[in-house]
N, C-alpha and C. Protein backbone atom coordinates (compact mmCIF):
# COMPACT_ATOMS: atom_id res chain seq x y z
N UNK A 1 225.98 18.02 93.28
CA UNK A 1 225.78 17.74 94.69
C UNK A 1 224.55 16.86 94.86
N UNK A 2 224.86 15.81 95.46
CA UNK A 2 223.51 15.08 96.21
C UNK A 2 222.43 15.64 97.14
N UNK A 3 221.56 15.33 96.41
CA UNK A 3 220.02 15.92 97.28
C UNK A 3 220.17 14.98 99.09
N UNK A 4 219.56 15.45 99.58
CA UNK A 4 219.74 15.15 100.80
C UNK A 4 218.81 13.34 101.24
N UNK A 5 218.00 12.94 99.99
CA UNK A 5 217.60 11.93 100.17
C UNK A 5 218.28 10.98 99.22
N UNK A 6 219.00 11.15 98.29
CA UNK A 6 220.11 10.50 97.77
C UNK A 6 221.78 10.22 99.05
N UNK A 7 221.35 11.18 99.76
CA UNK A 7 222.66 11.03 100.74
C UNK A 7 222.42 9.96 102.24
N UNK A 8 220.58 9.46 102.32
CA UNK A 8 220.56 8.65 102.88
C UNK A 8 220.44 6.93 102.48
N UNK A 9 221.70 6.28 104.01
CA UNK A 9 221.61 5.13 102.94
C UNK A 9 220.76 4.04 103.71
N UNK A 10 220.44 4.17 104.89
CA UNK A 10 219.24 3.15 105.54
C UNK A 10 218.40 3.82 106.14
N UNK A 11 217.56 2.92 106.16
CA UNK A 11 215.85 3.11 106.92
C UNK A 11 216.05 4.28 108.41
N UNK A 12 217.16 3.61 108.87
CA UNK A 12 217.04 4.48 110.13
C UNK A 12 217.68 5.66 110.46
N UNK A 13 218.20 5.83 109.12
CA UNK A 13 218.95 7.45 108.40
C UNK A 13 217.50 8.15 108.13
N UNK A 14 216.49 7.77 107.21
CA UNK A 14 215.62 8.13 107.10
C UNK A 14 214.53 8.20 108.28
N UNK A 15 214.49 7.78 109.32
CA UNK A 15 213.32 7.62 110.03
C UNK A 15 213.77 8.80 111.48
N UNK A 16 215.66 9.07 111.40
CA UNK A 16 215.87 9.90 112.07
C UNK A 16 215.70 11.76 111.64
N UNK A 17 216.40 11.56 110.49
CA UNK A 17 215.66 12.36 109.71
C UNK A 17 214.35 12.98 109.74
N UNK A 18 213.09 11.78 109.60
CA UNK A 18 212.01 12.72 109.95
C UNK A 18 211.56 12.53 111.35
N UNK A 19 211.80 12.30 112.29
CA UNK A 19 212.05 12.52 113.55
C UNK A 19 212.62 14.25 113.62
N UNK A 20 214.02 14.42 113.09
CA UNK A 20 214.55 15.32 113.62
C UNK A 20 213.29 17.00 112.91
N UNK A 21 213.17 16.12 111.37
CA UNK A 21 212.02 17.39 110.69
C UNK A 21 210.88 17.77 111.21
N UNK A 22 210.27 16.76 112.05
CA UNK A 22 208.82 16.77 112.83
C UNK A 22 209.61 17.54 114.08
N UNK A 23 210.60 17.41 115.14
CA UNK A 23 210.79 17.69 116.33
C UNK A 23 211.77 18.44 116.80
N UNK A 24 212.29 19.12 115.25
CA UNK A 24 213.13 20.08 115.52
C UNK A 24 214.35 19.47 116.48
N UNK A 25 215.55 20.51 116.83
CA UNK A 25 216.36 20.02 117.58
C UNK A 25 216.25 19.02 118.96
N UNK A 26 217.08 17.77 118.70
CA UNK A 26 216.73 16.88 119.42
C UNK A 26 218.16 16.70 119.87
N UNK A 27 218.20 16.31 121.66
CA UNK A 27 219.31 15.11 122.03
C UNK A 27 219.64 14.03 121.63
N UNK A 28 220.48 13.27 121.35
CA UNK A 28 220.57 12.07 120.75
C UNK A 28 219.90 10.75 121.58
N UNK A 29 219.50 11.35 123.11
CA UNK A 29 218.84 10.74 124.09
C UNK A 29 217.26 10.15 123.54
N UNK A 30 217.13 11.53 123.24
CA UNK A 30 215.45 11.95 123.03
C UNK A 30 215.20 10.69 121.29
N UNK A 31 216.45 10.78 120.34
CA UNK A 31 216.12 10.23 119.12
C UNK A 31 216.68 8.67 119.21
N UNK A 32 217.14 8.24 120.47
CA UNK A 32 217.34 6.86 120.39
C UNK A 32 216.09 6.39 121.15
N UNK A 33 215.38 7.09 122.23
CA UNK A 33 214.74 6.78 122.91
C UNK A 33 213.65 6.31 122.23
N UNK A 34 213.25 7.12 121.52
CA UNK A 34 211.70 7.68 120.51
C UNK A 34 211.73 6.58 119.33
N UNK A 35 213.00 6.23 118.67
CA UNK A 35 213.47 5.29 117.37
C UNK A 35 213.54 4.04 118.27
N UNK A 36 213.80 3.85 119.42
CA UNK A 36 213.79 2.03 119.80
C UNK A 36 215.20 1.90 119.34
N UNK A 37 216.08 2.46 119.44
CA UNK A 37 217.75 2.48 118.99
C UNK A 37 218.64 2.38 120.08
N UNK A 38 219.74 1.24 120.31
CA UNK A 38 220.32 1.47 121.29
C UNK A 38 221.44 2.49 121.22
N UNK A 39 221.97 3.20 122.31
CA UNK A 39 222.52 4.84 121.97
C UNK A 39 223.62 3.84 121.03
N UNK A 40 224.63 3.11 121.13
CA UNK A 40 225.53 2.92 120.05
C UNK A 40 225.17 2.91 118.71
N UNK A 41 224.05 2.53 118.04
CA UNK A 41 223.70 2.13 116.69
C UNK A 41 223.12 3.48 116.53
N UNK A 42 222.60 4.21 117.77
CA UNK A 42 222.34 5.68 117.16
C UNK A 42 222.86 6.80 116.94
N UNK A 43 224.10 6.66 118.06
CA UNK A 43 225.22 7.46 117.56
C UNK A 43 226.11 6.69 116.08
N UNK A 44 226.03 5.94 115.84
CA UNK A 44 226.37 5.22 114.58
C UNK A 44 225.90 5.94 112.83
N UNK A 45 224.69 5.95 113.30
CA UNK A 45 223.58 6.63 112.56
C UNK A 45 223.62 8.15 112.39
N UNK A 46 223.95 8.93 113.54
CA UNK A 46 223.63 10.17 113.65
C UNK A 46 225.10 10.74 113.50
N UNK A 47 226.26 9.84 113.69
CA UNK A 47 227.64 10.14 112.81
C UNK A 47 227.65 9.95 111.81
N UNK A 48 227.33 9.07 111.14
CA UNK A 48 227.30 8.83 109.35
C UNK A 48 226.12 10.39 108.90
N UNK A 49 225.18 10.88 109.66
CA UNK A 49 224.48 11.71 108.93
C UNK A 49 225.03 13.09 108.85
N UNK A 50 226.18 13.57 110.25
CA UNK A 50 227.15 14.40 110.27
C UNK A 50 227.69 14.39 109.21
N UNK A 51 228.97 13.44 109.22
CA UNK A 51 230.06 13.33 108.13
C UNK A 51 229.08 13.73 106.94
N UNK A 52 228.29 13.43 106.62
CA UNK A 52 227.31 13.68 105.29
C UNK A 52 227.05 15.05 105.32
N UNK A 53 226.94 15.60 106.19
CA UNK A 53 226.15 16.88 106.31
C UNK A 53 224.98 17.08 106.03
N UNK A 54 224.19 16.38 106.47
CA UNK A 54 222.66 16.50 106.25
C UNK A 54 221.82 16.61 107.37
N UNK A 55 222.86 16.29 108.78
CA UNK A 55 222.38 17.13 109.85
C UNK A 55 223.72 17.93 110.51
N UNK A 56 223.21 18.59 111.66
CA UNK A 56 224.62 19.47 112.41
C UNK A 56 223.94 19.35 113.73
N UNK A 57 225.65 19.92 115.11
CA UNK A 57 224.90 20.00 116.14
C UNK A 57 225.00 21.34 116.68
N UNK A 58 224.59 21.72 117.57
CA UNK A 58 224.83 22.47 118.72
C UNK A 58 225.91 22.43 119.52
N UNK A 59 226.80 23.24 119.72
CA UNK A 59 227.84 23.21 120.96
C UNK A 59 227.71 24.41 121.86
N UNK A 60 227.34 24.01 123.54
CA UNK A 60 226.39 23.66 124.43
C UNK A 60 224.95 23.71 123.56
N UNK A 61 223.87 23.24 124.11
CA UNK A 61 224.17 21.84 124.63
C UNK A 61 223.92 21.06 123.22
N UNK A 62 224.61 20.07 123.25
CA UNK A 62 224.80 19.26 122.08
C UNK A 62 223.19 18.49 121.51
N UNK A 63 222.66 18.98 120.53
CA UNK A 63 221.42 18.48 119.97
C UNK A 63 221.72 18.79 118.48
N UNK A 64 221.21 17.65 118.10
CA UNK A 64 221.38 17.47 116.94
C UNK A 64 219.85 18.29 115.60
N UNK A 65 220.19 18.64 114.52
CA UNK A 65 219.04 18.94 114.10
C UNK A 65 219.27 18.92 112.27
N UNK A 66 218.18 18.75 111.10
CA UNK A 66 218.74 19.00 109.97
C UNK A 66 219.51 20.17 109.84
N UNK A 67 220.32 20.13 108.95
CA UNK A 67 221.38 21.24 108.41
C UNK A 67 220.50 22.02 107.11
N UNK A 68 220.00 23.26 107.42
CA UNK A 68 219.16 23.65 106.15
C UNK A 68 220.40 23.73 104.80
N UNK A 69 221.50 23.79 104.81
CA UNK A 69 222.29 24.06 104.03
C UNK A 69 221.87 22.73 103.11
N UNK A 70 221.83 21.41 103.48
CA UNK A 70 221.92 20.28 103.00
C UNK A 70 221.19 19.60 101.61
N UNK A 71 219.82 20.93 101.68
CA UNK A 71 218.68 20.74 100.41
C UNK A 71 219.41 20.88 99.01
């Protein structure tokens, strides 16, 4: 199994990432806002890190956060 930094493949995989590790569960509002990301390229980003499983969300209300399973 891939370590969870082998499973990222750009800068802004990584920079959401430690966004999400510093700020705990976040809206995808709060991590496009904060990253300078427009919401498409960040939902872009924050779907490729799903499908990966290296983060998960919440259902209500939908915030995204690392997946501890993922280490």
């Amino acid at each position: 199994m891939k370590s969870r930094e082998e499973n990222m493949n750009t800068t802004t995989e990584k920079r959401i990432i430690q966004f999400l590790d510093e700020n705990g569960p976040s809206f995808l509002g709060e991590v496009v806002k904060e990253l300078k990301l427009s919401y498409t390229k960040g939902l872009e980003h924050i779907s490729k890190l799903l499908e990966k499983g290296i983060i998960k969300h919440s259902d209500p209300p939908l915030q995204y956060e690392i997946d501890p399973d993922s280490k």
